[in-house]
C-alpha atoms as a PDB file:
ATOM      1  CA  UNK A   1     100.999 109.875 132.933  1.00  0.00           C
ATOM      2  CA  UNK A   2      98.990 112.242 130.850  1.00  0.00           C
ATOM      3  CA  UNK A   3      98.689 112.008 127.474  1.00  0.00           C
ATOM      4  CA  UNK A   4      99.477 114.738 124.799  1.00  0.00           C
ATOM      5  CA  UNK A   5      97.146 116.316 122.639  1.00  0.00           C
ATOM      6  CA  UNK A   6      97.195 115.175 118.619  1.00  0.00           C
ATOM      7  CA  UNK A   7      97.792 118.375 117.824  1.00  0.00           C
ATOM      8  CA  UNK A   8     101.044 119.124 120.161  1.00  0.00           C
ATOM      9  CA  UNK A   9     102.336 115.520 119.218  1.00  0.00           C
ATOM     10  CA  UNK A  10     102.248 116.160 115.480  1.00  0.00           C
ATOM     11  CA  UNK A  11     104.182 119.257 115.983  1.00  0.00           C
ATOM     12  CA  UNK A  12     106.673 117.668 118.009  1.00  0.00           C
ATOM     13  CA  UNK A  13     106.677 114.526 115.153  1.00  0.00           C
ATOM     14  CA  UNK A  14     108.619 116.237 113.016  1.00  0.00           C
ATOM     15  CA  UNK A  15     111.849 116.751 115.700  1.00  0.00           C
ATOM     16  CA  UNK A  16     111.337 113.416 117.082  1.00  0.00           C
ATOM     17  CA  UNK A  17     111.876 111.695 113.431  1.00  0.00           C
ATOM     18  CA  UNK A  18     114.509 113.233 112.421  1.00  0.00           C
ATOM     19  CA  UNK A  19     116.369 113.437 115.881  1.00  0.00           C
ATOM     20  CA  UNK A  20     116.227 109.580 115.741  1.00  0.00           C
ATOM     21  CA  UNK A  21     116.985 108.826 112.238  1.00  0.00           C
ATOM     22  CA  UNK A  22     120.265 111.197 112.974  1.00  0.00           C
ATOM     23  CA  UNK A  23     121.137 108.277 115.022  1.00  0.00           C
ATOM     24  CA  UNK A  24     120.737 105.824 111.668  1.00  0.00           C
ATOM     25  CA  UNK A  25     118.101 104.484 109.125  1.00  0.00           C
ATOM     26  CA  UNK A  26     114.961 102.931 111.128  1.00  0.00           C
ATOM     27  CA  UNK A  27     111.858 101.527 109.764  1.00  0.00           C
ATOM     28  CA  UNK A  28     108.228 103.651 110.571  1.00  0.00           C
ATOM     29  CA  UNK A  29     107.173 100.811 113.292  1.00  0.00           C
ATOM     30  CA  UNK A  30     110.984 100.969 114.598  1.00  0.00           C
ATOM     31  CA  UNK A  31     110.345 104.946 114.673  1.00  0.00           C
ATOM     32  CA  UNK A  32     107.084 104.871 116.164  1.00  0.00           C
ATOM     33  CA  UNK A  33     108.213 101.883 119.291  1.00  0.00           C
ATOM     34  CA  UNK A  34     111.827 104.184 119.670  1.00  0.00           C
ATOM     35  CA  UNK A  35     109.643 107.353 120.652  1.00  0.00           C
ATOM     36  CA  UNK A  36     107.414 105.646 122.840  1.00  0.00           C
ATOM     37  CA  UNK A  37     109.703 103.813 124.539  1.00  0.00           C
ATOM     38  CA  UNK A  38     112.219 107.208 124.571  1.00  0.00           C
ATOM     39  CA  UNK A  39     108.745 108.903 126.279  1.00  0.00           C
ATOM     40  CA  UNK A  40     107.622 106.716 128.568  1.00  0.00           C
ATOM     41  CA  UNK A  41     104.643 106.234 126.384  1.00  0.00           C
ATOM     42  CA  UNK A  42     103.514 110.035 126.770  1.00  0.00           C
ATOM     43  CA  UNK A  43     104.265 109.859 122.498  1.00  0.00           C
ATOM     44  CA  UNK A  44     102.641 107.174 120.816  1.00  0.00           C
ATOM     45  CA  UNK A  45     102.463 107.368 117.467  1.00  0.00           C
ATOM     46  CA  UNK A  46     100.193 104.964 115.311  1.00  0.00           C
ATOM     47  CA  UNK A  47     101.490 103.835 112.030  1.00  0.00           C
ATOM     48  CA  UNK A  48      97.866 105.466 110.393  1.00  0.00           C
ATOM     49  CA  UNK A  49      99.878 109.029 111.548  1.00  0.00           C
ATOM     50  CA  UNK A  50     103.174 108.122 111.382  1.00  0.00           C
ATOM     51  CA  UNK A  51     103.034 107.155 107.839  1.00  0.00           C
ATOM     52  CA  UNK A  52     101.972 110.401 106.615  1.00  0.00           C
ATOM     53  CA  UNK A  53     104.432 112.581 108.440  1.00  0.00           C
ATOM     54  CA  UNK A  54     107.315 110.251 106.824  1.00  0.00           C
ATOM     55  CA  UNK A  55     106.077 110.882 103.080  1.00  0.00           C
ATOM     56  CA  UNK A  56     105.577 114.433 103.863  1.00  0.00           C
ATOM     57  CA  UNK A  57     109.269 114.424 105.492  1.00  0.00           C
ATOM     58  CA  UNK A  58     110.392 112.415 102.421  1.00  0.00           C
ATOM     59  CA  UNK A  59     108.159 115.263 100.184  1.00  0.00           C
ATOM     60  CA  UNK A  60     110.586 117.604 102.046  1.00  0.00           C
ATOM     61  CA  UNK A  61     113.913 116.041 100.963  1.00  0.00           C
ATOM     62  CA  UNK A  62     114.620 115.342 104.726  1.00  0.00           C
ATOM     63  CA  UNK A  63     114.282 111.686 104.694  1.00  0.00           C
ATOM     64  CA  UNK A  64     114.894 109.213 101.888  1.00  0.00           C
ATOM     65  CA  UNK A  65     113.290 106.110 102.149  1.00  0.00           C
ATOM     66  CA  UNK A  66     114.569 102.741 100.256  1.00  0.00           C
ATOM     67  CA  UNK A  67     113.007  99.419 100.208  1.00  0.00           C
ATOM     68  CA  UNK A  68     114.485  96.350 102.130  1.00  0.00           C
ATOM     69  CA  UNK A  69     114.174  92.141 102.041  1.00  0.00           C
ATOM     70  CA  UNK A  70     113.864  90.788 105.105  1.00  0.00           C
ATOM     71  CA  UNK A  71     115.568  87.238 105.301  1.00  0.00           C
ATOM     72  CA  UNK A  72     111.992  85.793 105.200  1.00  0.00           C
ATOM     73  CA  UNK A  73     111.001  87.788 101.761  1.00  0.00           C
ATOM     74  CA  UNK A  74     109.569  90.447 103.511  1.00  0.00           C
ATOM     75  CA  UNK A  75     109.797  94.089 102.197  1.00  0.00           C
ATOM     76  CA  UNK A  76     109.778  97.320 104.279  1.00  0.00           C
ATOM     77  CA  UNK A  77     110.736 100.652 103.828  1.00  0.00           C
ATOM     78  CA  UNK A  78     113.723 102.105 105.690  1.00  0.00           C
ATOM     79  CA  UNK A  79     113.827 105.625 106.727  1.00  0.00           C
ATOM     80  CA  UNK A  80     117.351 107.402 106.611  1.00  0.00           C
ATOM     81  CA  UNK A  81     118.051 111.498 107.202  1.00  0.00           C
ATOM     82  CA  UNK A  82     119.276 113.598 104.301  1.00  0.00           C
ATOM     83  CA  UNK A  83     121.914 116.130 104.485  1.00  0.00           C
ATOM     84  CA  UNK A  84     118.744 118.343 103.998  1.00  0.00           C
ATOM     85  CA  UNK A  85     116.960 116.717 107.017  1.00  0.00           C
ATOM     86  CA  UNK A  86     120.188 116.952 109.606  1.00  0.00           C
ATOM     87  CA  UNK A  87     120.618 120.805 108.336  1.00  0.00           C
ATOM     88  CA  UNK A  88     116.472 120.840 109.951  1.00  0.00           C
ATOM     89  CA  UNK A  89     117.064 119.477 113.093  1.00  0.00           C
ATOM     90  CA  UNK A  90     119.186 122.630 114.858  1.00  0.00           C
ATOM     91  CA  UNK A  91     116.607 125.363 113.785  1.00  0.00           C
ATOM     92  CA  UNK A  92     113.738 123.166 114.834  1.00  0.00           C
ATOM     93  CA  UNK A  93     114.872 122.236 118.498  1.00  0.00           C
ATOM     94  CA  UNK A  94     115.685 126.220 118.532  1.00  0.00           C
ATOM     95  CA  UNK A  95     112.002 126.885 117.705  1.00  0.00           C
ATOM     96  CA  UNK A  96     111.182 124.257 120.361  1.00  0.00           C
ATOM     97  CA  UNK A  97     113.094 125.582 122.857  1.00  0.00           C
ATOM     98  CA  UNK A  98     111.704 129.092 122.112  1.00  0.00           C
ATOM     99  CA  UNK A  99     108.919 128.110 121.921  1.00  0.00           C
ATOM    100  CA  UNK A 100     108.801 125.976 125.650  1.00  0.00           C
ATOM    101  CA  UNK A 101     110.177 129.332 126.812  1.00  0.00           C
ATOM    102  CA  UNK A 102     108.091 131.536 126.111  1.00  0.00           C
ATOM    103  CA  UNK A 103     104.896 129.007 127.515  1.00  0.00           C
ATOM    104  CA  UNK A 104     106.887 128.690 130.861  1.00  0.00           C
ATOM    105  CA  UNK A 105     107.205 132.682 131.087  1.00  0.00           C
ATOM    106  CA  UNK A 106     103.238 132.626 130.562  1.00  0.00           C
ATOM    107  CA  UNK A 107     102.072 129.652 132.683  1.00  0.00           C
ATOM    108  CA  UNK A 108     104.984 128.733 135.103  1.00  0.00           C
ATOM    109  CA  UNK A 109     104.571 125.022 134.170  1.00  0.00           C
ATOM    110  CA  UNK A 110     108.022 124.303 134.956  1.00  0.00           C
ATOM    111  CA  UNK A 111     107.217 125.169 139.068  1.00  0.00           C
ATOM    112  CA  UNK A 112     103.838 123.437 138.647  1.00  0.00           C
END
C-alpha cells in the first residue's frame, strides 16, 4: 500500500480527529492506533505530530482535553469534541469532498 504524503495527511488530520472523537473521548495514542487501524495503515500518525494538531484543535475550541488516573496512577489526557468541534466536521468533509472532486475531474484517479 502506498503511503501518503506529510503534507496530504496533516490536512486530512484535522477530519480524521474530530470524526473519531464524535464517536466519544479517546486518548492521542488511542487516536493515532484508531486511524491506522480505520486505514489500513495508509494514515499513521506519530504521537511527535499528533500532539500538535490536538493543542492546535484544543487552541480552536474544537476539542477539550481533561486529565485522567489510570488505576495504576497513571495520568493521560483525554480528548473529547466540543459543540464547536462537531459544528466543524460537516463543512470540512464538504471541503473534502469538493475538494476529491475536483482532483478526479483533473486526473481521473478514480478509473486509474
Amino acid at each position: 500500500m502506498a503511503s501518503v504524503n506529510a503534507q496530504i495527511k496533516r490536512g486530512s488530520a484535522e477530519l480524521a480527529i474530530l470524526t473519531l472523537l464524535a464517536e466519544h473521548p479517546l486518548h492521542g495514542y488511542e487516536i493515532a492506533k484508531q486511524i491506522e487501524a480505520q486505514t489500513g495503515g495508509v494514515l499513521h500518525f506519530d504521537m511527535a505530530s499528533l500532539y500538535p494538531m490536538l493543542h492546535r484543535l484544543e487552541r480552536k475550541n474544537c476539542v477539550k482535553a481533561e486529565w485522567q488516573t489510570l488505576p495504576n496512577g497513571r495520568r493521560r489526557r483525554c480528548y473529547r469534541l466540543t459543540a464547536s468541534g462537531r459544528k466543524q466536521i460537516a463543512p470540512l468533509r464538504a471541503q473534502w469532498r469538493a475538494f476529491f472532486q475536483a482532483l478526479e475531474s483533473v486526473t481521473g484517479f478514480q478509473n486509474a
